[in-house]
PDB file of N, CA and C in Angstrom:
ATOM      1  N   UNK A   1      47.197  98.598 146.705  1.00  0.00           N
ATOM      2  CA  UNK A   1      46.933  97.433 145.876  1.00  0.00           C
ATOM      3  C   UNK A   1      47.635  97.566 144.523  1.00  0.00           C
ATOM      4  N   UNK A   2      47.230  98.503 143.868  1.00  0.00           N
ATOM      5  CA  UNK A   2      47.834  99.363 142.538  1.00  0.00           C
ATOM      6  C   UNK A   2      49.632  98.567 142.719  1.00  0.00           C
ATOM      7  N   UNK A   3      49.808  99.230 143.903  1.00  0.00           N
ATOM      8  CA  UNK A   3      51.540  99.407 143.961  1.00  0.00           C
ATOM      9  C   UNK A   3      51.939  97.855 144.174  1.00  0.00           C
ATOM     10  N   UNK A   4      51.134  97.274 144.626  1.00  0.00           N
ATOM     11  CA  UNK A   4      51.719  95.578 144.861  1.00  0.00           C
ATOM     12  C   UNK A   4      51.647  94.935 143.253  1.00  0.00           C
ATOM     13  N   UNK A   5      51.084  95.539 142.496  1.00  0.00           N
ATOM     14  CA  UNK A   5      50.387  94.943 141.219  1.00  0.00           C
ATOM     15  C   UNK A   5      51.580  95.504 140.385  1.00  0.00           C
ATOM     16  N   UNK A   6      51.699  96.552 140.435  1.00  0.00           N
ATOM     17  CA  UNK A   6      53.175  97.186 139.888  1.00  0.00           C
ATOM     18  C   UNK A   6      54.510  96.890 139.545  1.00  0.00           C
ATOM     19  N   UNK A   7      54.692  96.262 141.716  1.00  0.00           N
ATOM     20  CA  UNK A   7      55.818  95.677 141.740  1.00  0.00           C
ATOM     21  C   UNK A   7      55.613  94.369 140.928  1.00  0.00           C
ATOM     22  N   UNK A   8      55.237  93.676 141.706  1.00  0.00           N
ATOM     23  CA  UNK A   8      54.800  92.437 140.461  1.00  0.00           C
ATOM     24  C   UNK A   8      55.349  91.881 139.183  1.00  0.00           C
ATOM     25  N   UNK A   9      54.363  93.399 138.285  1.00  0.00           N
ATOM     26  CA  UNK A   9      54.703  93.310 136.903  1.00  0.00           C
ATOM     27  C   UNK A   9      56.636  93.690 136.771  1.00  0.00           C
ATOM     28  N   UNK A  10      57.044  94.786 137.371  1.00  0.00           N
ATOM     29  CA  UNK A  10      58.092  95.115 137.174  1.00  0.00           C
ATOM     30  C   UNK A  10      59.475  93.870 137.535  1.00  0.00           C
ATOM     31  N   UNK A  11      58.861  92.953 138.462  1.00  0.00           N
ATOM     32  CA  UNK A  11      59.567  91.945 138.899  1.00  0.00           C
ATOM     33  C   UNK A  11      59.890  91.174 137.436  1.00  0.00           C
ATOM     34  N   UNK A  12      58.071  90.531 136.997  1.00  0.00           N
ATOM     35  CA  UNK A  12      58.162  89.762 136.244  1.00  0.00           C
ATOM     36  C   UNK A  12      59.021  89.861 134.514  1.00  0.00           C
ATOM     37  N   UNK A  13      58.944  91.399 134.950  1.00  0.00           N
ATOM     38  CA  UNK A  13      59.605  92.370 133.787  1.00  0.00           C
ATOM     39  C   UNK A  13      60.974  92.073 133.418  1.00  0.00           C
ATOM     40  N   UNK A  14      61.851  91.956 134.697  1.00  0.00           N
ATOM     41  CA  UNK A  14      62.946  91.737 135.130  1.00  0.00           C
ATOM     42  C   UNK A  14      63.279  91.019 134.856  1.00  0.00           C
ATOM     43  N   UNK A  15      62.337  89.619 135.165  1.00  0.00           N
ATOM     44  CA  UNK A  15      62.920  87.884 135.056  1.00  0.00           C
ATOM     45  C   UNK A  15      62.808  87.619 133.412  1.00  0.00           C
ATOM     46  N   UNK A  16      62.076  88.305 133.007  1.00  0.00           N
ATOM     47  CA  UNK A  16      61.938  88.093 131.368  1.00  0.00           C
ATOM     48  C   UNK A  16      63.068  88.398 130.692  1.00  0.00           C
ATOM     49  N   UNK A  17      63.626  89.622 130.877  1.00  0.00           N
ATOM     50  CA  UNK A  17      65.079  90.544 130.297  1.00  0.00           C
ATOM     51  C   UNK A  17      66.502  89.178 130.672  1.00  0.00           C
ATOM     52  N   UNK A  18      66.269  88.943 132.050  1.00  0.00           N
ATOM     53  CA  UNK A  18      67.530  87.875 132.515  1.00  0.00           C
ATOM     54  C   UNK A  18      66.885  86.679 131.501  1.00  0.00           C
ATOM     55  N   UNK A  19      65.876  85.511 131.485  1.00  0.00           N
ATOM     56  CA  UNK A  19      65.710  84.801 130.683  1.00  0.00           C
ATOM     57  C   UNK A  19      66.202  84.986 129.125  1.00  0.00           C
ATOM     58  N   UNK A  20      65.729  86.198 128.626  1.00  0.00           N
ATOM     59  CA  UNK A  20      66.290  86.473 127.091  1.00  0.00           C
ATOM     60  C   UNK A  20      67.602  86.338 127.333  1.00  0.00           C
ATOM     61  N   UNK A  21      68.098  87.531 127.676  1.00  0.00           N
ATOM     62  CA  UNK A  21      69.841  87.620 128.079  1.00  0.00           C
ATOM     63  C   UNK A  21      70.651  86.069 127.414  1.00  0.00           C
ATOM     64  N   UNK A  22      70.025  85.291 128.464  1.00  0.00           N
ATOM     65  CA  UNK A  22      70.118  83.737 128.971  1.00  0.00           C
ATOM     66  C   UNK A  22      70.645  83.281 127.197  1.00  0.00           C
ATOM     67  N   UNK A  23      68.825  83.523 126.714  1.00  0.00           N
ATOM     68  CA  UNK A  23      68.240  82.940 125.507  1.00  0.00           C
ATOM     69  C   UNK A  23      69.995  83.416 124.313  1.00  0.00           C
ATOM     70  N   UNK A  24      70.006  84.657 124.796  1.00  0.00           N
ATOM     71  CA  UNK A  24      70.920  85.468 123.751  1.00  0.00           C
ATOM     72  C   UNK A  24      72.450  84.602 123.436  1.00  0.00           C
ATOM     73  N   UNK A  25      72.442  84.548 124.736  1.00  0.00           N
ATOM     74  CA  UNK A  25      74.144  84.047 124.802  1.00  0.00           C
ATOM     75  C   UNK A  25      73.970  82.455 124.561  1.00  0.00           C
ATOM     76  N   UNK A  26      72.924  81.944 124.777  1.00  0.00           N
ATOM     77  CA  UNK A  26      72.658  80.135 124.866  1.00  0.00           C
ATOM     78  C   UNK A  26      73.248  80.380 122.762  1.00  0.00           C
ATOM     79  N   UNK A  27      72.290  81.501 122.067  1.00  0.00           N
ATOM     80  CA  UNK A  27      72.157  81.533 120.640  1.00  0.00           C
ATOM     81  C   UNK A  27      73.494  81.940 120.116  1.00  0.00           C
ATOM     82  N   UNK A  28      74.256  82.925 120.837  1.00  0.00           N
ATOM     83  CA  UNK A  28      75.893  83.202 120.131  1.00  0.00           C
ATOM     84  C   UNK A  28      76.627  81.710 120.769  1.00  0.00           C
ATOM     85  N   UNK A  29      76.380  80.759 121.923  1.00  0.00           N
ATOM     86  CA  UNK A  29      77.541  79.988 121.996  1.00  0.00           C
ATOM     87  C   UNK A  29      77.106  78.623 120.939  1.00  0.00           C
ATOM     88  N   UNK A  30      75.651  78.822 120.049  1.00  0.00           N
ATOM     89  CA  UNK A  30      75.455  77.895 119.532  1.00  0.00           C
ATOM     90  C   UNK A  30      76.148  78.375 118.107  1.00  0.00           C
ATOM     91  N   UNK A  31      76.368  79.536 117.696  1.00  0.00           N
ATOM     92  CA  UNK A  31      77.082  80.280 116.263  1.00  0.00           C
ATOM     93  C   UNK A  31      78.092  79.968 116.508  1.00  0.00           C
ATOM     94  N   UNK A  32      78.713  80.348 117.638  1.00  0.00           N
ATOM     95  CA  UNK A  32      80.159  79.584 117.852  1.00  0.00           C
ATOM     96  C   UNK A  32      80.622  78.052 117.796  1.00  0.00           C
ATOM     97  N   UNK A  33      79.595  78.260 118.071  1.00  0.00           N
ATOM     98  CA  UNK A  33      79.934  75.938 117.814  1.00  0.00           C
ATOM     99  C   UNK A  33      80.332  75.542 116.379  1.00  0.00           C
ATOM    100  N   UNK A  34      79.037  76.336 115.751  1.00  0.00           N
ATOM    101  CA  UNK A  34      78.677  75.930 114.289  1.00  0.00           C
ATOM    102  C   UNK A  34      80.065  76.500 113.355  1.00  0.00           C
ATOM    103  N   UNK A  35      80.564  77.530 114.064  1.00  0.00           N
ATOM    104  CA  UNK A  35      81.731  77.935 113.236  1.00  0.00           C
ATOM    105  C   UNK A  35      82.770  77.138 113.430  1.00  0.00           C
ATOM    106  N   UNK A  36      82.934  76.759 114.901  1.00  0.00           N
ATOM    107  CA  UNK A  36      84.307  75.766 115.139  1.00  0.00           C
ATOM    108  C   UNK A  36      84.123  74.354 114.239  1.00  0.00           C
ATOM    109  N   UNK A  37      83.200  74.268 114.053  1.00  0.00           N
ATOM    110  CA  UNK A  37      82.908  72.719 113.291  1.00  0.00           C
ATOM    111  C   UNK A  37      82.766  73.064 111.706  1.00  0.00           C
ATOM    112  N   UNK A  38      82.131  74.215 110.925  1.00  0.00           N
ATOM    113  CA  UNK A  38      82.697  74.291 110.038  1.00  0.00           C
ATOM    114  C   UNK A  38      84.514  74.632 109.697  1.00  0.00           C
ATOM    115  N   UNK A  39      84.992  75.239 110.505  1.00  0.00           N
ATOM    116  CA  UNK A  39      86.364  75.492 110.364  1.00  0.00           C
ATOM    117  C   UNK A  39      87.000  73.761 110.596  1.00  0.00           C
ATOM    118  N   UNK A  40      86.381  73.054 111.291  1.00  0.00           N
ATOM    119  CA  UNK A  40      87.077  71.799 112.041  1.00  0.00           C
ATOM    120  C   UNK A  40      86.938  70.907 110.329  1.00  0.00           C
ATOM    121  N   UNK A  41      85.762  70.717 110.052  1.00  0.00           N
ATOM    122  CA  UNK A  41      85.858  70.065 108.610  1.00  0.00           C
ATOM    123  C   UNK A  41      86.485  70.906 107.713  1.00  0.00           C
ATOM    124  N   UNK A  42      86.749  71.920 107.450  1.00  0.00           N
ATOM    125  CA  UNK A  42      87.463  72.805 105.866  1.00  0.00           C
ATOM    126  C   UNK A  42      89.153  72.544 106.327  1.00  0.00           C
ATOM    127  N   UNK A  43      89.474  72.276 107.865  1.00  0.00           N
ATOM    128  CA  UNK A  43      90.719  71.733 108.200  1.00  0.00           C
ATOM    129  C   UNK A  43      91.302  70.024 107.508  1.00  0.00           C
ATOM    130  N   UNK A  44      89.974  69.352 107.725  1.00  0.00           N
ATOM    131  CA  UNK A  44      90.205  67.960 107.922  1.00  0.00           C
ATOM    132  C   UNK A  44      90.305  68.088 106.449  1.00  0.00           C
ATOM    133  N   UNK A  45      89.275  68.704 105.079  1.00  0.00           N
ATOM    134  CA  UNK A  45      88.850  68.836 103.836  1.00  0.00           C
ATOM    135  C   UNK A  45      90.431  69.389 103.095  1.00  0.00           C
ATOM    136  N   UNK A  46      91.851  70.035 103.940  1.00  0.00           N
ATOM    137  CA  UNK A  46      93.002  70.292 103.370  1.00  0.00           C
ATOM    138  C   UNK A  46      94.189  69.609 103.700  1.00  0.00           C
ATOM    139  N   UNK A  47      93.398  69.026 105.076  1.00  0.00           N
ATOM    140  CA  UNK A  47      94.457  67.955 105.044  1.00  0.00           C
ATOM    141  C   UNK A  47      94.657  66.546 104.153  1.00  0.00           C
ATOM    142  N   UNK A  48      93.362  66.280 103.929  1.00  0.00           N
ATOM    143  CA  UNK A  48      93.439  65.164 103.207  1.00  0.00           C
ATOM    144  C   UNK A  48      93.721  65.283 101.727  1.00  0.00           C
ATOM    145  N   UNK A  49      93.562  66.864 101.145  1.00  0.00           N
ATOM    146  CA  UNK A  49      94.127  67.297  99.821  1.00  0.00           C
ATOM    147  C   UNK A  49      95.517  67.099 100.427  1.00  0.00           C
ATOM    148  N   UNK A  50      95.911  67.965 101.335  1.00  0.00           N
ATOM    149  CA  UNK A  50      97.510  67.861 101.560  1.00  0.00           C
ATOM    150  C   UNK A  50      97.992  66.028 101.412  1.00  0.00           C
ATOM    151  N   UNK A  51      97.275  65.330 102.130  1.00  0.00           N
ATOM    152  CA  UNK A  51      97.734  63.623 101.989  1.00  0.00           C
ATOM    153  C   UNK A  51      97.794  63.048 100.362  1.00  0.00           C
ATOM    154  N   UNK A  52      96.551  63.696  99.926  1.00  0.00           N
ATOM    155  CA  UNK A  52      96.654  63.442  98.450  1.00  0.00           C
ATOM    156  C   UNK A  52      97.912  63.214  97.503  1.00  0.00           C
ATOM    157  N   UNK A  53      98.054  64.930  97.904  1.00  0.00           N
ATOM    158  CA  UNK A  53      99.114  65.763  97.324  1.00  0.00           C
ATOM    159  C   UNK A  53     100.795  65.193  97.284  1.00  0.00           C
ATOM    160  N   UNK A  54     100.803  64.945  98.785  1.00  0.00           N
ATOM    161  CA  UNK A  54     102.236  64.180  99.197  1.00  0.00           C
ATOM    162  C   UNK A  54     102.391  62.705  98.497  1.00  0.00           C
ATOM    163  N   UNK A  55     101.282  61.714  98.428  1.00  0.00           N
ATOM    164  CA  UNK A  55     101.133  60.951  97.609  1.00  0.00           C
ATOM    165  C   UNK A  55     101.744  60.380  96.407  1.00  0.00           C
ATOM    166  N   UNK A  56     100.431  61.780  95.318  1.00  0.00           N
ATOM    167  CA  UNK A  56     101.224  61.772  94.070  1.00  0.00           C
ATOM    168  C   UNK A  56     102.575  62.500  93.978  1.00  0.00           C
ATOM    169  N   UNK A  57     103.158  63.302  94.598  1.00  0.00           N
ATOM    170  CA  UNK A  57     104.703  63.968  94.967  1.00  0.00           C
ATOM    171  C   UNK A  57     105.523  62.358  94.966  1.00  0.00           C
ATOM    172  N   UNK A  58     105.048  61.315  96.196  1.00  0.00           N
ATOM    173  CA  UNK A  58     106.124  60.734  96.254  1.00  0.00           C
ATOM    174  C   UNK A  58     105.939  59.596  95.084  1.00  0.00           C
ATOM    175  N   UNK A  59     104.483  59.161  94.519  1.00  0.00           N
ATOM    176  CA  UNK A  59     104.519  58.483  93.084  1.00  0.00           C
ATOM    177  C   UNK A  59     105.371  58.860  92.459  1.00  0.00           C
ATOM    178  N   UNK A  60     105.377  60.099  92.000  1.00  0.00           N
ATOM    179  CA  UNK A  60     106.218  60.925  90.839  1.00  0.00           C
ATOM    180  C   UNK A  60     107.513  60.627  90.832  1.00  0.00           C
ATOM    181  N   UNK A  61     108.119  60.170  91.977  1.00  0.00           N
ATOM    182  CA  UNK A  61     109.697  60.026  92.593  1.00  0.00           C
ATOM    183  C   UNK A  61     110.060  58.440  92.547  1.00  0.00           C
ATOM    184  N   UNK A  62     108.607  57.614  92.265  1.00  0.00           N
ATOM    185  CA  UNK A  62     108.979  55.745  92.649  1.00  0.00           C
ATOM    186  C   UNK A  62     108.950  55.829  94.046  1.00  0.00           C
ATOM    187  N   UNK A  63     108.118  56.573  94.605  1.00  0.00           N
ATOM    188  CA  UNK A  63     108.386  55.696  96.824  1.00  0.00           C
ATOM    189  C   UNK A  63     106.766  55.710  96.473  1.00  0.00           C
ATOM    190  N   UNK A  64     107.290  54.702  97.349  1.00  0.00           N
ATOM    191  CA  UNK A  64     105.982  54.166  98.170  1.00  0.00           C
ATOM    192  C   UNK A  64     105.477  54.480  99.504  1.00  0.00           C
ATOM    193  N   UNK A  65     104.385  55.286  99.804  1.00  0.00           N
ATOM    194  CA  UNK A  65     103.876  55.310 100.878  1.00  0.00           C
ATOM    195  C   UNK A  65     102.761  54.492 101.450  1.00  0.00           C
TER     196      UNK A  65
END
């Protein structure tokens, strides 16, 4: 009886470790997200300095963009 009660627990032991695991990697591919999307705006945040930039460059010259 003992030993059926054992296995059991050791099963349920098992499925807990794979669930976390699960939990672990679900939590690094959500850090990864959060980084691609801060990097994705600090991209968009130099390009539009860069548009700025070209702007007043071609003011400075008389063109018009």
């Amino acid at each position: 009886m003992f030993e059926l009660f054992a296995v059991g627990l050791e099963m349920q032991k098992r499925m807990i470790d794979v669930q976390m695991q699960g939990v672990e990697a679900a939590r690094d591919m959500v850090d990864a997200a959060q980084r691609n999307v801060q990097a994705g705006m600090a991209a968009t945040q130099a390009n539009g300095s860069g548009v700025k930039a070209m702007k007043k460059w071609m003011n400075m010259w008389g063109l018009r963009g």
